[in-house]
C-alpha atoms as a PDB file:
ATOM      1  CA  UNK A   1     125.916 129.137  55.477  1.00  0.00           C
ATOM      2  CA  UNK A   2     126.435 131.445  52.287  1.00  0.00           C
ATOM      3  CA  UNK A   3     121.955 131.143  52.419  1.00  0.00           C
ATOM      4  CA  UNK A   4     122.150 132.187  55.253  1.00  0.00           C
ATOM      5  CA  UNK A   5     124.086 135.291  55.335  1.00  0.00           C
ATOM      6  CA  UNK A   6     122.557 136.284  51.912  1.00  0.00           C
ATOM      7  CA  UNK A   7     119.154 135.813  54.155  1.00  0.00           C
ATOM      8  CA  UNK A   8     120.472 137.523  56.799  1.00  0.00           C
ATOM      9  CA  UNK A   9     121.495 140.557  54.580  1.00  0.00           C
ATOM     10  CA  UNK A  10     118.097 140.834  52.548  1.00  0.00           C
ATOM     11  CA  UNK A  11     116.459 141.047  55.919  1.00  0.00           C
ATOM     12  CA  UNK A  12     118.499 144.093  56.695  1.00  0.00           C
ATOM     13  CA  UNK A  13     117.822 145.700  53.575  1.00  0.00           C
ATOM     14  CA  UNK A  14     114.576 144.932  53.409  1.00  0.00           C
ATOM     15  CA  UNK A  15     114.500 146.916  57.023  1.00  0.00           C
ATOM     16  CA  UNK A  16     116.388 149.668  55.378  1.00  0.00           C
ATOM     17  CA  UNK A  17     113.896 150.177  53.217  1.00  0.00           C
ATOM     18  CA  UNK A  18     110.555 150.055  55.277  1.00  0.00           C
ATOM     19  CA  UNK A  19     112.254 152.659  57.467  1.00  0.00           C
ATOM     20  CA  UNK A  20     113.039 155.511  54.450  1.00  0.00           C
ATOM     21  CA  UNK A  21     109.348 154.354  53.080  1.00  0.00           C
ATOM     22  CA  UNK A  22     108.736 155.655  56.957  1.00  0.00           C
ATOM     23  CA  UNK A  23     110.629 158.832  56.595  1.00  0.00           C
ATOM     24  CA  UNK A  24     108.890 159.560  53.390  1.00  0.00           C
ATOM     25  CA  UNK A  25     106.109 159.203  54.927  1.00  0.00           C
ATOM     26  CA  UNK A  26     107.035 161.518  57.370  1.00  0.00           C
ATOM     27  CA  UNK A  27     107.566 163.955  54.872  1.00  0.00           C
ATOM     28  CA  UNK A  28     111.830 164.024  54.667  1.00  0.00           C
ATOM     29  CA  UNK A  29     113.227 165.775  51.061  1.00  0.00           C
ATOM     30  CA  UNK A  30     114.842 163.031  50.048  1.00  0.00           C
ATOM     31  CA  UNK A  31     116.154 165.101  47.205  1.00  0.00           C
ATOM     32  CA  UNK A  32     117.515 167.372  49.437  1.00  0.00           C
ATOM     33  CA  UNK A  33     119.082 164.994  51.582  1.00  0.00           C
ATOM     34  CA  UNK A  34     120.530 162.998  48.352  1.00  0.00           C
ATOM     35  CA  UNK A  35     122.103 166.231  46.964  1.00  0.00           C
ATOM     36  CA  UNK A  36     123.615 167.369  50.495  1.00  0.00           C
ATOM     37  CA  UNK A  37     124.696 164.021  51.166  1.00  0.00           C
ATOM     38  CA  UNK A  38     126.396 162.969  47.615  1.00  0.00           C
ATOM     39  CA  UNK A  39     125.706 166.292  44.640  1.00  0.00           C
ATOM     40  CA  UNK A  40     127.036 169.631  47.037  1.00  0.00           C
ATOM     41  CA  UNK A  41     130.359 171.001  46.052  1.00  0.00           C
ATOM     42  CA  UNK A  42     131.847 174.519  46.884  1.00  0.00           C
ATOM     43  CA  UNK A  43     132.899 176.572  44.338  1.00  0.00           C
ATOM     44  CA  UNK A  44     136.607 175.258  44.937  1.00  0.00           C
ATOM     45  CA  UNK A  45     135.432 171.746  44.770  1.00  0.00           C
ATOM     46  CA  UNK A  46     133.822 172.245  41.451  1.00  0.00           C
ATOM     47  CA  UNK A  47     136.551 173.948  39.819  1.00  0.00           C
ATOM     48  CA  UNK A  48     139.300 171.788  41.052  1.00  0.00           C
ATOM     49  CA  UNK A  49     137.112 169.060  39.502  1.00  0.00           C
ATOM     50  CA  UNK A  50     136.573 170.707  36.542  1.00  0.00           C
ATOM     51  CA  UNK A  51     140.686 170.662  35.979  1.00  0.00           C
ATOM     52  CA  UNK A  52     140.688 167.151  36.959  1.00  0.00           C
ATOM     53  CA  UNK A  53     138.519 166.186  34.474  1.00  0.00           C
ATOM     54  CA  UNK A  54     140.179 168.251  31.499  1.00  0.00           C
ATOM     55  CA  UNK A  55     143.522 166.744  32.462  1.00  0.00           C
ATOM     56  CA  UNK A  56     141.838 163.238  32.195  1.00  0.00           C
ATOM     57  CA  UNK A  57     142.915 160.779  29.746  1.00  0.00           C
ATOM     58  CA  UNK A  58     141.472 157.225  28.374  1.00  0.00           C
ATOM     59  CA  UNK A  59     143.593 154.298  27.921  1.00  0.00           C
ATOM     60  CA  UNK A  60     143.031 150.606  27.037  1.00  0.00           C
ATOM     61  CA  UNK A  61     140.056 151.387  24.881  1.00  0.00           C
ATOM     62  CA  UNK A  62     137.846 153.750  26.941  1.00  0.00           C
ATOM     63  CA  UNK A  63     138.462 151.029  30.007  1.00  0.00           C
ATOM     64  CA  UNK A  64     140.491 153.231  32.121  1.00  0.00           C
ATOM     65  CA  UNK A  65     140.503 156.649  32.815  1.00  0.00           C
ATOM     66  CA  UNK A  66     143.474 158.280  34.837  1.00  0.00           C
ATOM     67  CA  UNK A  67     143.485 162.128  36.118  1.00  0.00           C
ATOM     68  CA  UNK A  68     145.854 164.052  38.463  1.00  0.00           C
ATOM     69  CA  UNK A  69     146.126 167.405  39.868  1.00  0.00           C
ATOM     70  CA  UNK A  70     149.536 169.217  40.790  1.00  0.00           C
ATOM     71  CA  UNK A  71     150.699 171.348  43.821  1.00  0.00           C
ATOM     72  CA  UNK A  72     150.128 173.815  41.532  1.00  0.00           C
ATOM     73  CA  UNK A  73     146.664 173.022  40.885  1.00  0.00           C
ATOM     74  CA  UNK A  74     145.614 172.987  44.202  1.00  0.00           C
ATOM     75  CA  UNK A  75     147.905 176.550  45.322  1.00  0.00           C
ATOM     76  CA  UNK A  76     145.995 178.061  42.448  1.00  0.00           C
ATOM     77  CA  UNK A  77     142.488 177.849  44.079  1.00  0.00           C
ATOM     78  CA  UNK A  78     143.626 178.037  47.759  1.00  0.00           C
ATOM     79  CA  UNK A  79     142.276 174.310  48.128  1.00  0.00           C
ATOM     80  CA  UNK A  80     143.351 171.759  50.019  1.00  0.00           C
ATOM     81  CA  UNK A  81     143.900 167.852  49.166  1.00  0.00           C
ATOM     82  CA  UNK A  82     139.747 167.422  51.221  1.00  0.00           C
ATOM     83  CA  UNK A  83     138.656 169.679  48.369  1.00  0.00           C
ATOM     84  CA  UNK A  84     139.751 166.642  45.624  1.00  0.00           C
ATOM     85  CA  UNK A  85     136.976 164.123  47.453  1.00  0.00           C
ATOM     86  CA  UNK A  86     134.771 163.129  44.997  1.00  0.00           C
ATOM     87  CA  UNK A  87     136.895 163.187  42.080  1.00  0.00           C
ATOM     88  CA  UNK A  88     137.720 159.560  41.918  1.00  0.00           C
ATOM     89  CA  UNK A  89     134.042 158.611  41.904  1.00  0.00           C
ATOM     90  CA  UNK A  90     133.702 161.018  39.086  1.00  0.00           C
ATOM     91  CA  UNK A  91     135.431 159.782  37.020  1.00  0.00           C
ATOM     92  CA  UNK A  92     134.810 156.200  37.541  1.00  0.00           C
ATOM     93  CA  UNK A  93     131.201 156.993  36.165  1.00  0.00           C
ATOM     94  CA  UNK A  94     132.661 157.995  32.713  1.00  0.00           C
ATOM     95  CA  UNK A  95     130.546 155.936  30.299  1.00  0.00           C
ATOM     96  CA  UNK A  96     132.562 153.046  29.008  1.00  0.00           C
ATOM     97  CA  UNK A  97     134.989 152.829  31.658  1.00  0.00           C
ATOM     98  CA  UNK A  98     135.456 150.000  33.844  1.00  0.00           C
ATOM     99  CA  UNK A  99     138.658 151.654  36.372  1.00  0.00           C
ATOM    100  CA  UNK A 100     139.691 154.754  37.391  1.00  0.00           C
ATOM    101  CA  UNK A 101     142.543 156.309  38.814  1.00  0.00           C
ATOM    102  CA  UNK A 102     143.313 159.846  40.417  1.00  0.00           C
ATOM    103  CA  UNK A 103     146.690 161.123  41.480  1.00  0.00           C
ATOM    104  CA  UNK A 104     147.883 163.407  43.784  1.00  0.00           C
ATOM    105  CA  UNK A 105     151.325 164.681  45.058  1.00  0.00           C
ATOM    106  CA  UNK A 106     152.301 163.641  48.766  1.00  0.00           C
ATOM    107  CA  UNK A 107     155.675 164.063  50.575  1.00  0.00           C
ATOM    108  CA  UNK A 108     158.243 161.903  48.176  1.00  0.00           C
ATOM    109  CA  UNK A 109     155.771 160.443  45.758  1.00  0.00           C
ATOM    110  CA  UNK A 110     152.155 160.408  44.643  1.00  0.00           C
ATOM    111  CA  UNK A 111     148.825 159.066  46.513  1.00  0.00           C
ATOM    112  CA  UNK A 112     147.029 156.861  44.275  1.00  0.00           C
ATOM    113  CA  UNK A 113     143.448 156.597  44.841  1.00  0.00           C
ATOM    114  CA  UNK A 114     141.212 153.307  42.526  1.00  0.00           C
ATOM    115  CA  UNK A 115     137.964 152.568  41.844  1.00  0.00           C
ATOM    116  CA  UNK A 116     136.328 149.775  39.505  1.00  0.00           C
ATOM    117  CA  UNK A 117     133.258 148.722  38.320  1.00  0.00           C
ATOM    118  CA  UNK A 118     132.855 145.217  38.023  1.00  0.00           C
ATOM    119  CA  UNK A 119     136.566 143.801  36.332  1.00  0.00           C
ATOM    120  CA  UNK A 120     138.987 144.793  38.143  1.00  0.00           C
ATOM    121  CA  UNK A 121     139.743 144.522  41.819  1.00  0.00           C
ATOM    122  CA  UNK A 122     141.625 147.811  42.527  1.00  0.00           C
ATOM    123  CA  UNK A 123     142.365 146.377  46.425  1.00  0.00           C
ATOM    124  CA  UNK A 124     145.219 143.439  44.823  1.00  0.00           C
ATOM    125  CA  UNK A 125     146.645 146.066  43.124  1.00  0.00           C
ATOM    126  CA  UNK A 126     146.727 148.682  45.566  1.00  0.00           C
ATOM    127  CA  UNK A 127     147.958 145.942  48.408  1.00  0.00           C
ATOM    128  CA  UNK A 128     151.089 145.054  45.924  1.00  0.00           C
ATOM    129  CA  UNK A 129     152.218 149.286  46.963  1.00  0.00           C
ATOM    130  CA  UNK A 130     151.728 148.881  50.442  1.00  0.00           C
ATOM    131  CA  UNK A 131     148.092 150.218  50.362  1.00  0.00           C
ATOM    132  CA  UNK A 132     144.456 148.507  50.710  1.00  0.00           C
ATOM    133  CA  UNK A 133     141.014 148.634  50.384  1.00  0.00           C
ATOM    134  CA  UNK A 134     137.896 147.367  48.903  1.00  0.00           C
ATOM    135  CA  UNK A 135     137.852 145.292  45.425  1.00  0.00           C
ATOM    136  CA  UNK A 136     135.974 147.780  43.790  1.00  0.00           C
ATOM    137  CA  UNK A 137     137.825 151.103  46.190  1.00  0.00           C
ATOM    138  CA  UNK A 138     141.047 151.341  47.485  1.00  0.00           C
ATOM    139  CA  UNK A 139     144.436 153.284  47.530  1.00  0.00           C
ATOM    140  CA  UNK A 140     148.215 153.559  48.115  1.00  0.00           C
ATOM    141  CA  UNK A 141     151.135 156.144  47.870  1.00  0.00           C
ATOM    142  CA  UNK A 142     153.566 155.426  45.175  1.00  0.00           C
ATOM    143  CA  UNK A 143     157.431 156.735  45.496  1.00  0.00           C
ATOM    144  CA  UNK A 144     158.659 157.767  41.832  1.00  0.00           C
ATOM    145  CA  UNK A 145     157.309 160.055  38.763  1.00  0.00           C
ATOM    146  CA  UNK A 146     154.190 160.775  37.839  1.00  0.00           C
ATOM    147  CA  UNK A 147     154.604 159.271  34.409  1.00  0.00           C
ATOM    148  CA  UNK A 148     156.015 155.980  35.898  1.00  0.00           C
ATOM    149  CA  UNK A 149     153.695 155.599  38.412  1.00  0.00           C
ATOM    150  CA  UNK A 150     150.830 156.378  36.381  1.00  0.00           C
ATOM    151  CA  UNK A 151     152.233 153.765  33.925  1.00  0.00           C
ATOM    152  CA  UNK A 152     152.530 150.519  36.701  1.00  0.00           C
ATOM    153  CA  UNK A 153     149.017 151.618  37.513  1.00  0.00           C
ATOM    154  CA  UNK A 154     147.634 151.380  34.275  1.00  0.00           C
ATOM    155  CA  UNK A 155     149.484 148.471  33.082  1.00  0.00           C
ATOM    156  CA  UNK A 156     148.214 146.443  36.239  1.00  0.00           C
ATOM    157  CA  UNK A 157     144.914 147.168  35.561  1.00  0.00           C
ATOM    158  CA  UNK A 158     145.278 146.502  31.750  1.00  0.00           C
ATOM    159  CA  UNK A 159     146.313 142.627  32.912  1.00  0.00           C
ATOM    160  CA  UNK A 160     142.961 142.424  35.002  1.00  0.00           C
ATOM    161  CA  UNK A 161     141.124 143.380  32.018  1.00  0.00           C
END
């Protein structure tokens, strides 16, 4: 049965693929599309990434990289909590690290968004908070400081390691 499905889902891709080979054909940007789709940030988006990312820190050897943003951050450039997507995936690409974690205040606590590589599966450790997921994606909202929190996160994910 496991044949079968992975039959079953090379069929689809394979599919997937003589359609875009159809659209190139066709003459579609993929570039453009690609950038739209996954590159384009505002202005707001890019700086409030930028402050993520200088507010990041390493931990476990390089493994794990863990960023937040305050109220603050966001009053500062008028953005709102939609203008922090991407930020997670960001950092997850760091070179070296298999997890990442990004923090943001919420109403009594902190939401806690994960994402792994190929280690750690983000979804057990976001289910034991009351959240969920994917293994390699997934999220929960944490009562308590940031330095506590941010310490239970990173000290699950150092056991995984």
């Amino acid at each position: 049965s496991t044949l079968l499905a992975s039959s079953a889902a090379s069929d689809v891709y394979k599919r997937q693929m003589e359609y875009a080979g159809m659209l190139l054909e066709k003459g579609v940007s993929t570039t453009k599309i690609i950038d739209e789709t996954f590159y384009q940030k505002t202005f707001v988006q890019n700086q409030l990434l930028g402050k993520a990312l200088l507010k990041s820190q390493l931990y476990a050897d390089g493994q794990i990289i863990i960023s937040n943003l305050s109220e603050q951050d966001f009053e500062e450039l008028h953005a709102s909590i939609s203008d922090s997507d991407g930020i997670i995936d960001q950092l997850r690409i760091t070179k070296g690290v298999e997890a990442a974690i990004f923090l943001y205040p919420i109403e009594n606590g902190y939401k806690v968004s994960m994402r792994s590589n190929e280690k750690v599966k983000v979804s057990e450790i976001a289910k034991t908070h009351g959240g969920g997921g994917h293994v390699r994606a997934a999220g929960c909202s944490m009562k308590g400081t940031l330095k506590d929190i941010q310490s239970t996160i990173i000290s699950e994910i150092t056991e995984q390691l």
